[in-house]
C-alpha atoms as a PDB file:
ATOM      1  CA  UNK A   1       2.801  -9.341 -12.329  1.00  0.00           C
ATOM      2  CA  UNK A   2      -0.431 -10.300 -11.591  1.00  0.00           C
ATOM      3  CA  UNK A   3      -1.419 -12.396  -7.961  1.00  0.00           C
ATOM      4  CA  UNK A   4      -4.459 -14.409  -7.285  1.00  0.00           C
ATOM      5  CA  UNK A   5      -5.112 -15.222  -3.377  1.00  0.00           C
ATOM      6  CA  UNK A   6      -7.163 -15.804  -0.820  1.00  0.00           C
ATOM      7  CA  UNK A   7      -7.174 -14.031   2.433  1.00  0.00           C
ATOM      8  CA  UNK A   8      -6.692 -16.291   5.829  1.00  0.00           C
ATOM      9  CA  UNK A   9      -9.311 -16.897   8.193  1.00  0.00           C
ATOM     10  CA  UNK A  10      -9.404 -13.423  10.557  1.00  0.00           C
ATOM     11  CA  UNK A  11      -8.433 -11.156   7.784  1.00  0.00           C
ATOM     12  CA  UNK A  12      -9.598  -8.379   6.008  1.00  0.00           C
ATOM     13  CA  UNK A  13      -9.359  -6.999   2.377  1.00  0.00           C
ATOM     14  CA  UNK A  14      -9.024  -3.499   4.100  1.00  0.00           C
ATOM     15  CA  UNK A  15      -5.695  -4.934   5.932  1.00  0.00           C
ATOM     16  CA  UNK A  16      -3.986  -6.269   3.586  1.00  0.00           C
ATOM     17  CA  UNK A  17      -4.751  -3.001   1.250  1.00  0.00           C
ATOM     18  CA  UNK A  18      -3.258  -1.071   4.132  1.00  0.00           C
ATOM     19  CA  UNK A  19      -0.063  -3.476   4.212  1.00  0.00           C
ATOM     20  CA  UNK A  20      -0.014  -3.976   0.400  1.00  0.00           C
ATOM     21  CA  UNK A  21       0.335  -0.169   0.073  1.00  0.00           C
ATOM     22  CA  UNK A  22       2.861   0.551   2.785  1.00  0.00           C
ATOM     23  CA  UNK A  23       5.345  -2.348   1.236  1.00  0.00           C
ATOM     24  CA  UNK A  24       4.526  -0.903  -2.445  1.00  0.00           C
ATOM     25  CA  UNK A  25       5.049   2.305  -1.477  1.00  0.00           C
ATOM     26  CA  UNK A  26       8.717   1.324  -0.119  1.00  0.00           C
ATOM     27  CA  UNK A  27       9.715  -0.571  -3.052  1.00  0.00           C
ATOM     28  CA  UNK A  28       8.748   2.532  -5.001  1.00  0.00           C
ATOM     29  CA  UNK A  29      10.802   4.806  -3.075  1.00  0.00           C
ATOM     30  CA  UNK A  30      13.716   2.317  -3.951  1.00  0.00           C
ATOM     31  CA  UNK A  31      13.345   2.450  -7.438  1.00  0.00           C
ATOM     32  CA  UNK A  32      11.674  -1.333  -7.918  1.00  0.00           C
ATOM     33  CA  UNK A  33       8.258  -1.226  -8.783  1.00  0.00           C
ATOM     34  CA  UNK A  34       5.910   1.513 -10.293  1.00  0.00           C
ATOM     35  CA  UNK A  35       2.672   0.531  -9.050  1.00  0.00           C
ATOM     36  CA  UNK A  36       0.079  -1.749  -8.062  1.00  0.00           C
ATOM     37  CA  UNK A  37      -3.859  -1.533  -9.372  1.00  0.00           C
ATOM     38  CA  UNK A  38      -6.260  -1.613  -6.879  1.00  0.00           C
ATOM     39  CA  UNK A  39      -7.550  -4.717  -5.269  1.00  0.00           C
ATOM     40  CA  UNK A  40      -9.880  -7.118  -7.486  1.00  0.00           C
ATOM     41  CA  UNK A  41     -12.538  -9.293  -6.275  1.00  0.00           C
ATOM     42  CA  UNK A  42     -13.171 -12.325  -8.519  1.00  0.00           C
ATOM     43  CA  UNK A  43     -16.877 -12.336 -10.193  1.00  0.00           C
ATOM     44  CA  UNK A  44     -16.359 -16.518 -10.223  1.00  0.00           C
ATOM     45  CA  UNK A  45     -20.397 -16.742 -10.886  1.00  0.00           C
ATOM     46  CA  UNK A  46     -19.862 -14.754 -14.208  1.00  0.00           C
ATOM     47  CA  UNK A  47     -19.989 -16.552 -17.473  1.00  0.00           C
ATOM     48  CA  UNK A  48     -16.567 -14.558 -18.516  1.00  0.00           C
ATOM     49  CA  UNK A  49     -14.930 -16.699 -15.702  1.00  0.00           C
ATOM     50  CA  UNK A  50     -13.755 -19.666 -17.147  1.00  0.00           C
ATOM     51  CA  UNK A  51     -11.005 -20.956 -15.153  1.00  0.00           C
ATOM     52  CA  UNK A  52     -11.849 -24.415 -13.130  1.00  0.00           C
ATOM     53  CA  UNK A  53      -8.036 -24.763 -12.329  1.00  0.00           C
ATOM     54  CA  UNK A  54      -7.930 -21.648 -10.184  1.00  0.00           C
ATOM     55  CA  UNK A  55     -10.668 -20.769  -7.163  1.00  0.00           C
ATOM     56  CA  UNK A  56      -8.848 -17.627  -6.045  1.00  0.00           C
ATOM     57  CA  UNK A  57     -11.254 -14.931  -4.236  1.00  0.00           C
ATOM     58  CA  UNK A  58      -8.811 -11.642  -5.125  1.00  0.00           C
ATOM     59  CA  UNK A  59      -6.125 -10.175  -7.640  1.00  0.00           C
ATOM     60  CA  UNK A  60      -3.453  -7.394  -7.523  1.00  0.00           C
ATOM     61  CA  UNK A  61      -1.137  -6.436 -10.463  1.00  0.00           C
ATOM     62  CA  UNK A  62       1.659  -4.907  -9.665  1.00  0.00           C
ATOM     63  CA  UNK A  63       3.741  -3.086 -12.338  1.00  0.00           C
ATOM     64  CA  UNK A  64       7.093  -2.774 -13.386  1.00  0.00           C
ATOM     65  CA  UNK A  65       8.762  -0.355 -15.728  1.00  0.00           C
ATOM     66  CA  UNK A  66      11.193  -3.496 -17.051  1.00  0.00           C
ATOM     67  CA  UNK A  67      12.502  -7.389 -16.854  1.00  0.00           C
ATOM     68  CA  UNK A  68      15.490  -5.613 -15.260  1.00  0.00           C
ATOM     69  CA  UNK A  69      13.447  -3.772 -12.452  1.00  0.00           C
ATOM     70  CA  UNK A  70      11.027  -6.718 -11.674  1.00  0.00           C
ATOM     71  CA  UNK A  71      14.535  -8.362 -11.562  1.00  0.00           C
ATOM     72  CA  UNK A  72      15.809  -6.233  -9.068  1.00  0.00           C
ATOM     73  CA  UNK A  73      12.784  -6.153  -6.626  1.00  0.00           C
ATOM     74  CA  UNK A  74      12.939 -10.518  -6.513  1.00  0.00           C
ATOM     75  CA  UNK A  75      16.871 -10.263  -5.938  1.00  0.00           C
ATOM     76  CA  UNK A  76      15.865  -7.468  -3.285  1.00  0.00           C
ATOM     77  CA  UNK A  77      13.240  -9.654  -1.316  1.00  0.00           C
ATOM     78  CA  UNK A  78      15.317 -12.504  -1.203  1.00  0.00           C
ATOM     79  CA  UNK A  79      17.808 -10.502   0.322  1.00  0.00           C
ATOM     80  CA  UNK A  80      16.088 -10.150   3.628  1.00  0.00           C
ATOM     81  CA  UNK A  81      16.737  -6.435   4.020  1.00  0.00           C
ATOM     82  CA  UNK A  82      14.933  -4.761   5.930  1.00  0.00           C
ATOM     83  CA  UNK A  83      12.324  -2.837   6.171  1.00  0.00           C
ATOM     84  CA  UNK A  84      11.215  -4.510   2.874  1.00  0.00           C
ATOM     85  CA  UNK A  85      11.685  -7.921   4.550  1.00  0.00           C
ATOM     86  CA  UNK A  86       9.101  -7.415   7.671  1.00  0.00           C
ATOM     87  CA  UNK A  87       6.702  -4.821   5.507  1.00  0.00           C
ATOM     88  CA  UNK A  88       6.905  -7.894   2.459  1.00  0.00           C
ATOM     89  CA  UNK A  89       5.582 -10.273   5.585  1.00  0.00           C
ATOM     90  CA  UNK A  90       2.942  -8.439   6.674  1.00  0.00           C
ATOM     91  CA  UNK A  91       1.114  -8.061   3.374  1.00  0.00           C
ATOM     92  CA  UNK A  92       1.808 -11.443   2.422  1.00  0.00           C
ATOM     93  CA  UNK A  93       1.332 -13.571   5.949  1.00  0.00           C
ATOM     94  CA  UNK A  94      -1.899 -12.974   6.101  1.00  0.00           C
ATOM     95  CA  UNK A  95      -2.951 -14.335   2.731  1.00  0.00           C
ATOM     96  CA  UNK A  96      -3.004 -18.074   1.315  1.00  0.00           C
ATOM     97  CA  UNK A  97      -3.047 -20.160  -1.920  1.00  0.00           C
ATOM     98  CA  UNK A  98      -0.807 -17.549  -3.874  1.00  0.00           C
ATOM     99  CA  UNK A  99      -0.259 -17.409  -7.261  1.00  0.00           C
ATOM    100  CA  UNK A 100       1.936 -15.442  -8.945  1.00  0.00           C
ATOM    101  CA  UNK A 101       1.653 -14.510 -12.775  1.00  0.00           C
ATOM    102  CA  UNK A 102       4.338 -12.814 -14.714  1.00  0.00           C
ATOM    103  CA  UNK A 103       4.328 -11.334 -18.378  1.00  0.00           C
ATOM    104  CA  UNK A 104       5.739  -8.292 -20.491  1.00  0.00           C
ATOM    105  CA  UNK A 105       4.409  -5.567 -22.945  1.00  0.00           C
ATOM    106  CA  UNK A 106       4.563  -7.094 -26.357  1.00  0.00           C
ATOM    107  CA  UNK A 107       6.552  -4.260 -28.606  1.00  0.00           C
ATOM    108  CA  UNK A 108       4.543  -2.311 -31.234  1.00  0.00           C
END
């Protein structure tokens, strides 16, 4: 899953890569994600970037082993449980104009 976003006014990078990794590192534990990449900072002055839709400053991708897990980890957000409900907030509260982007492996 790949998400574009902008950090809110007052924010760091380096605090939301300290929350980011704290919630990903709980959903882990549970069995719901495998990883994340490291944080991406969008190069929007580079001739490669051709998307005028989107004005979105950074990227994560986060990575799941199946439909079924990435599945799992949605039905387990919406189910306010915590700790992944408060540690989901505070990586996520302090960013703005989210998009989310979702695809699978294609089978060789």
């Amino acid at each position: 899953m790949l998400t574009c976003f902008d950090l809110k006014p007052g924010h760091s990078i380096q605090e939301f890569q300290q929350s980011l990794a704290k919630y990903t590192k709980h959903m882990n534990e549970l069995g719901l994600l495998e990883g994340n990449s490291s944080i991406g900072l969008r190069q929007s002055d580079s001739i490669l970037d051709t998307d005028e839709e989107r004005k979105q400053e950074h990227f994560v991708t986060m990575y799941f082993r199946d439909r079924e897990q990435s599945d799992k980890a949605i039905e387990h957000i919406k189910s306010q449980k915590e700790p992944a409900k408060s540690l989901h907030n505070n990586a996520y509260s302090i960013t703005e104009n989210l998009i989310f982007i979702s695809w699978r492996d294609i089978d060789k």
